[in-house]
C-alpha atoms as a PDB file:
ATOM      1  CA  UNK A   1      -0.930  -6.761  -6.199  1.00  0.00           C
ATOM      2  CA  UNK A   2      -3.589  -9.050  -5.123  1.00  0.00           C
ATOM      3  CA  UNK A   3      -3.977 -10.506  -1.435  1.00  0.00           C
ATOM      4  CA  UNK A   4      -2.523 -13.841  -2.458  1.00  0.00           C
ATOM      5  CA  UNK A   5       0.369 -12.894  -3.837  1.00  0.00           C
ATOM      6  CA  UNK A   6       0.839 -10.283  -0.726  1.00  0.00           C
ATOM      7  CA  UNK A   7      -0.057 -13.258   1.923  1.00  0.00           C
ATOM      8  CA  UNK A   8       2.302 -15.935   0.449  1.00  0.00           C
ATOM      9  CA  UNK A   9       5.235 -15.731   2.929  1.00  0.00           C
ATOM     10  CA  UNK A  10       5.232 -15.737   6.586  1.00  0.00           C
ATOM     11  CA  UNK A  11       6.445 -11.729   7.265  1.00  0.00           C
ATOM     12  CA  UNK A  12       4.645  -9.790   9.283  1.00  0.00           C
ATOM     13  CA  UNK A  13       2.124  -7.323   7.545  1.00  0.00           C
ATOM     14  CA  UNK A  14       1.222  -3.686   8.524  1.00  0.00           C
ATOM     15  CA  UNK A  15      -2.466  -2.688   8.119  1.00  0.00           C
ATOM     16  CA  UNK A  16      -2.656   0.698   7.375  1.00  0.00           C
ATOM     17  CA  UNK A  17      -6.039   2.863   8.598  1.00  0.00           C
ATOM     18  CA  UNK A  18      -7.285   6.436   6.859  1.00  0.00           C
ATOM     19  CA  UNK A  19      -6.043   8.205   9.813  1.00  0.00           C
ATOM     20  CA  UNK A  20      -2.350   6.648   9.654  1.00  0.00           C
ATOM     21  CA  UNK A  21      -2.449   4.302  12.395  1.00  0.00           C
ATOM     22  CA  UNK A  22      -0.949   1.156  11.372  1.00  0.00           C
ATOM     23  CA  UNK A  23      -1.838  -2.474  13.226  1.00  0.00           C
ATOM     24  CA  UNK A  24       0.945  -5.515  13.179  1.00  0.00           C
ATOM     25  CA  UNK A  25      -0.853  -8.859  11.222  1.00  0.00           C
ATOM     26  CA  UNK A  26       0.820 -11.872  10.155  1.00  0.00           C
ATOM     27  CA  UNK A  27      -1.727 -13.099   7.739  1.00  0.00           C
ATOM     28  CA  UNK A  28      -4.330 -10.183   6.656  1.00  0.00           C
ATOM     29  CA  UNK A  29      -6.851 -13.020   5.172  1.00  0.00           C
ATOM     30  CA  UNK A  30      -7.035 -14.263   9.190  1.00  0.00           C
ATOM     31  CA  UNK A  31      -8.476 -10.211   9.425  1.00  0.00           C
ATOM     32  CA  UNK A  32     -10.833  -8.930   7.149  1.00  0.00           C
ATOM     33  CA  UNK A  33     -12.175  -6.514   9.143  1.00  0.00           C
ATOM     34  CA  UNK A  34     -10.687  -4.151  12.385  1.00  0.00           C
ATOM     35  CA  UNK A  35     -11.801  -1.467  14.039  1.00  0.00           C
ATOM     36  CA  UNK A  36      -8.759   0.984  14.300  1.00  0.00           C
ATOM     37  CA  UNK A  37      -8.457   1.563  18.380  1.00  0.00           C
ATOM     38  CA  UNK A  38      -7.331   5.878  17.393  1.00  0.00           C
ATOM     39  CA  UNK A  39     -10.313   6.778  14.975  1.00  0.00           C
ATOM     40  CA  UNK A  40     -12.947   4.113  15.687  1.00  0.00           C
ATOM     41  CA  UNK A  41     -13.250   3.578  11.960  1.00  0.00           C
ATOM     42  CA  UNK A  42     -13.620  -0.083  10.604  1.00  0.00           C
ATOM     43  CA  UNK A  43     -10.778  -1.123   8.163  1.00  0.00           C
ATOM     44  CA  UNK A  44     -11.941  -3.688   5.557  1.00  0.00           C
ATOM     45  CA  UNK A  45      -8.391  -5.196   4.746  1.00  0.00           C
ATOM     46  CA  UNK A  46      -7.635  -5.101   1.515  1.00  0.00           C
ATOM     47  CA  UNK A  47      -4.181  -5.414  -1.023  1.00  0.00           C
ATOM     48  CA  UNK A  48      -4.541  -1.274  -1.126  1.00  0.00           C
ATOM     49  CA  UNK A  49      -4.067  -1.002   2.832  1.00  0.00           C
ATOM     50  CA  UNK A  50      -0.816  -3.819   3.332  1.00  0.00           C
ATOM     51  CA  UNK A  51       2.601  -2.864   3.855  1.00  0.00           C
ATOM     52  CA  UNK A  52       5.389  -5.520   4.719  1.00  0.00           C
ATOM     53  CA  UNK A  53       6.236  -4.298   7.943  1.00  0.00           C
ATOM     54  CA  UNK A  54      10.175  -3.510   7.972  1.00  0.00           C
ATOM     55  CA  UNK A  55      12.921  -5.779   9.196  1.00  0.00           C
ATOM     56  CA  UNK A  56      13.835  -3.344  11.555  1.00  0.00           C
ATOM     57  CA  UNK A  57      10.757  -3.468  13.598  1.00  0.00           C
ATOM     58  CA  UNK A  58      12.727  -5.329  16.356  1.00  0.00           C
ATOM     59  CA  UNK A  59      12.946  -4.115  20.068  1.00  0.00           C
ATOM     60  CA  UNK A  60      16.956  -3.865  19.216  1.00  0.00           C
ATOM     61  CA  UNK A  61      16.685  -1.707  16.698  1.00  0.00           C
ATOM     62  CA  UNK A  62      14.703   0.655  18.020  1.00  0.00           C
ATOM     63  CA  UNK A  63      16.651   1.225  20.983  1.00  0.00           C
ATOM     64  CA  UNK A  64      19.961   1.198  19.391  1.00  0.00           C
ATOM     65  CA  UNK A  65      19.219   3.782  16.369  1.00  0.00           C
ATOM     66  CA  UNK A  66      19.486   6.872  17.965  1.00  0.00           C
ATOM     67  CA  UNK A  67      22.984   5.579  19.836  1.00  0.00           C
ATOM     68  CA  UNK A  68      26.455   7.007  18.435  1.00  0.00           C
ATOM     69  CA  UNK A  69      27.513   5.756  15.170  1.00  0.00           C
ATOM     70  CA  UNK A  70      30.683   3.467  17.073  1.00  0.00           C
ATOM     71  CA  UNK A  71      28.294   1.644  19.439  1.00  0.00           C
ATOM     72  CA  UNK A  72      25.670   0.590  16.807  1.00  0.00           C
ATOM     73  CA  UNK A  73      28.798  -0.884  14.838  1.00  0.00           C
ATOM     74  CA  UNK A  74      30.326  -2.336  18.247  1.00  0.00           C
ATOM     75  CA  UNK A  75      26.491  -4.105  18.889  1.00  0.00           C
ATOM     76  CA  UNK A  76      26.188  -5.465  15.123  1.00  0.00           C
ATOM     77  CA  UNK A  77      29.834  -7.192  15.835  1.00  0.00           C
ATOM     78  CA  UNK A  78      28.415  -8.900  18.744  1.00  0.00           C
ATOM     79  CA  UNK A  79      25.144  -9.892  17.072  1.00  0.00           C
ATOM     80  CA  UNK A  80      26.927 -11.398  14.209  1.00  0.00           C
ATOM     81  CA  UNK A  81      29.410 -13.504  16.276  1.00  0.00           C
ATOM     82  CA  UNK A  82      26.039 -14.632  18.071  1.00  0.00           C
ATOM     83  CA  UNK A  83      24.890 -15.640  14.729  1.00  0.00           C
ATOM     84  CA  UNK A  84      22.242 -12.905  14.325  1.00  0.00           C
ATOM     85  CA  UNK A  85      23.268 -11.890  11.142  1.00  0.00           C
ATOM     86  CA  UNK A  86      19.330 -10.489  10.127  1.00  0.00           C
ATOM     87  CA  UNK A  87      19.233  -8.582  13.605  1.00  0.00           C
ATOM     88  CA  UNK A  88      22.796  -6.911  12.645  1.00  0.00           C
ATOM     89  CA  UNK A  89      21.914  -5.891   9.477  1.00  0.00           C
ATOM     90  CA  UNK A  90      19.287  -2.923  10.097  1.00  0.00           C
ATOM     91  CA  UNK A  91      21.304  -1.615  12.996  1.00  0.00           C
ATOM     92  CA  UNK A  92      24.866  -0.948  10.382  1.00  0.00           C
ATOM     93  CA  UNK A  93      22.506  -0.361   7.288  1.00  0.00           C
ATOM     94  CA  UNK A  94      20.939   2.948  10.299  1.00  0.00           C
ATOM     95  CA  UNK A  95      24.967   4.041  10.415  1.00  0.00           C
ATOM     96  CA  UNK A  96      24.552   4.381   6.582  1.00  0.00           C
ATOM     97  CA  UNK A  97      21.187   5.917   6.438  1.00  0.00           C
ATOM     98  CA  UNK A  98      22.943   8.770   8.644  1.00  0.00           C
ATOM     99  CA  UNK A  99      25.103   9.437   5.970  1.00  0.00           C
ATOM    100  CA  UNK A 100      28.143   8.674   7.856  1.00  0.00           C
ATOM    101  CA  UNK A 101      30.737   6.840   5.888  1.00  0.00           C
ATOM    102  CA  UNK A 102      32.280   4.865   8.678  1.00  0.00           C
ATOM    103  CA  UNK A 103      34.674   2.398   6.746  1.00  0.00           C
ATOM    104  CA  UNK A 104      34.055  -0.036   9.414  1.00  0.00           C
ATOM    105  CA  UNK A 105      30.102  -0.371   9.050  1.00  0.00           C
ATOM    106  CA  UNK A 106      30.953  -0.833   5.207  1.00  0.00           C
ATOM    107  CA  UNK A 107      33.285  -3.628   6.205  1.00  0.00           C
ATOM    108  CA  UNK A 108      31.207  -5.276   8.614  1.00  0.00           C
ATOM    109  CA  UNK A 109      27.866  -4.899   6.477  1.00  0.00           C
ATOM    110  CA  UNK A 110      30.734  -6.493   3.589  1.00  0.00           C
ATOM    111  CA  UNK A 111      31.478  -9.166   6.274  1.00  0.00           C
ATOM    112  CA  UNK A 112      27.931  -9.607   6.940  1.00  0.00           C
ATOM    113  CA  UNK A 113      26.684 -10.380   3.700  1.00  0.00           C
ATOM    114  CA  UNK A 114      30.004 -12.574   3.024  1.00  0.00           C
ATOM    115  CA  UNK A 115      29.015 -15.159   5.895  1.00  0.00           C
ATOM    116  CA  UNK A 116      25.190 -15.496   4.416  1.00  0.00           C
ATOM    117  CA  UNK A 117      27.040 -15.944   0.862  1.00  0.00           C
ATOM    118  CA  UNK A 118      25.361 -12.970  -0.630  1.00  0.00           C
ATOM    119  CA  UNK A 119      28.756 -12.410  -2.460  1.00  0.00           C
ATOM    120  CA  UNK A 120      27.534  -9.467  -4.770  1.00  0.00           C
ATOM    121  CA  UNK A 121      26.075  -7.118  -1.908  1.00  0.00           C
ATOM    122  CA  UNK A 122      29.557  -8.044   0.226  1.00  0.00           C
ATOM    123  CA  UNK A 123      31.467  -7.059  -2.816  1.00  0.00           C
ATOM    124  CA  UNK A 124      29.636  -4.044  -2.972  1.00  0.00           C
ATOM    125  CA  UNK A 125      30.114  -3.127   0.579  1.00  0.00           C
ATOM    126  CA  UNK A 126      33.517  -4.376   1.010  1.00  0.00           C
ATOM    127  CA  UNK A 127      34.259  -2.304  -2.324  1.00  0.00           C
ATOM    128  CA  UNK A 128      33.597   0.845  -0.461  1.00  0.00           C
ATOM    129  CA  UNK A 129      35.332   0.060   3.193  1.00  0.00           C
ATOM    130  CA  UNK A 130      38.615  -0.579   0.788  1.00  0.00           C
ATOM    131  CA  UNK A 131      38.066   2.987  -0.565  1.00  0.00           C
ATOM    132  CA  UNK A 132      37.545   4.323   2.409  1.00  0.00           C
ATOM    133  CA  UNK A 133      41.083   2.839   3.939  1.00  0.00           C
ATOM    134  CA  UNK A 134      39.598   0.026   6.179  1.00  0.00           C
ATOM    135  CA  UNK A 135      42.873  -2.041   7.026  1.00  0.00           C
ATOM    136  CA  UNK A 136      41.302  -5.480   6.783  1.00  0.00           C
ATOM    137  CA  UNK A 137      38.748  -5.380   4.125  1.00  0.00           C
ATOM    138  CA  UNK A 138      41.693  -5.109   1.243  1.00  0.00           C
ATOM    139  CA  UNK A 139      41.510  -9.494   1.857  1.00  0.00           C
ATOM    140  CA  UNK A 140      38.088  -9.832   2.108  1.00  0.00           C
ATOM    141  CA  UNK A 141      37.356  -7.758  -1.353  1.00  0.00           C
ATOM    142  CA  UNK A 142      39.742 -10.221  -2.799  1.00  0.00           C
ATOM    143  CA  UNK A 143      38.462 -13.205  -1.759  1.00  0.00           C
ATOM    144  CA  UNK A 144      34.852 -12.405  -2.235  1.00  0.00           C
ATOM    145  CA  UNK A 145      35.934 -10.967  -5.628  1.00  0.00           C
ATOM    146  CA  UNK A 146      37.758 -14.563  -6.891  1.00  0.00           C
ATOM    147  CA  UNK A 147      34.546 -16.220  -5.745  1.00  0.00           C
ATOM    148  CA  UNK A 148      32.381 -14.163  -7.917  1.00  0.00           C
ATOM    149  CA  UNK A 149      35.312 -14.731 -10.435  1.00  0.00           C
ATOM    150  CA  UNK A 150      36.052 -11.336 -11.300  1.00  0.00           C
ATOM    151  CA  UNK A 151      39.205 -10.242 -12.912  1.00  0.00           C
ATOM    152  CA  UNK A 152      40.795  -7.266 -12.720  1.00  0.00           C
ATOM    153  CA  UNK A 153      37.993  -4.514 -11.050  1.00  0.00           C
ATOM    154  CA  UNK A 154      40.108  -1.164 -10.808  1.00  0.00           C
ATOM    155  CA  UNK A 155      38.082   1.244 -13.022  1.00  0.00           C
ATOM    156  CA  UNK A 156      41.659   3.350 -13.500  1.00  0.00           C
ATOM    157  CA  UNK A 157      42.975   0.112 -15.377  1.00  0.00           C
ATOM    158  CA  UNK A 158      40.372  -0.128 -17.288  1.00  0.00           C
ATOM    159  CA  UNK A 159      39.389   2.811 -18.712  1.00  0.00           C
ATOM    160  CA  UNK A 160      42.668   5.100 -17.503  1.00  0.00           C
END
């Protein structure tokens, strides 16, 4: 991967130093050399040392993932009806990365990814909160599965 190709967007970078510290950047080129404030060393920035910094860097997120599974679920509701459909996201995807299958994080993820149009991942998501017995996602999955045009997706009429 070479710095262009790493630099070409406007997401936030992470600069990684030998002692693990990592420093914030938006465009590395802007910083070709820091001084890491733990070890003192200086960090010549280079394609080897970059890491996209994670979505869920935000303030939000960090406060809310160590809450109960129901009140990270009742939060990404709100955010979504505020429109903040990228700040939702990482807070129900941290239900999931618990290994909790809450049908309603798989519906709202499903809902989620329905109102930005990313009809495969809502199908995928919706799939599940319809396995799972959500009441309400049984409509969604249908819709979002004509608008993909999909026919018939049971895998017991197919291959039962």
């Amino acid at each position: 991967m070479s710095l262009e190709k790493s630099t070409q967007n406007d997401n936030k970078y992470l600069v990684v130093c030998q002692c693990g510290q990592t420093f914030s950047v938006v465009n590395p080129e802007l910083h070709p050399l820091m001084t890491c404030g733990v070890c003192g060393r200086q960090i010549k920035v280079t394609p080897e040392n970059i890491v996209r910094s994670p979505e869920t860097n935000t303030g939000l997120y960090k406060t809310m993932r160590n809450r109960p599974p129901n009140e990270r679920i009742t939060e990404s509701i709100r955010l979504i009806y505020e429109g903040k459909l990228s700040l939702a996201k990482p807070i129900l995807l941290s239900v999931m990365e618990d290994l909790i299958p809450i049908r309603e994080a798989f519906y709202v993820l499903g809902y989620c990814y329905y109102k930005e149009q990313k009809l495969l991942e809502s199908f995928i998501y919706l799939g599940v909160a319809v396995m799972l017995g959500h009441p309400n996602a049984k409509g969604l999955f249908d819709k979002v599965k004509s608008m993909l045009n999909m026919g018939d997706t049971s895998f017991i009429s197919k291959f039962g």
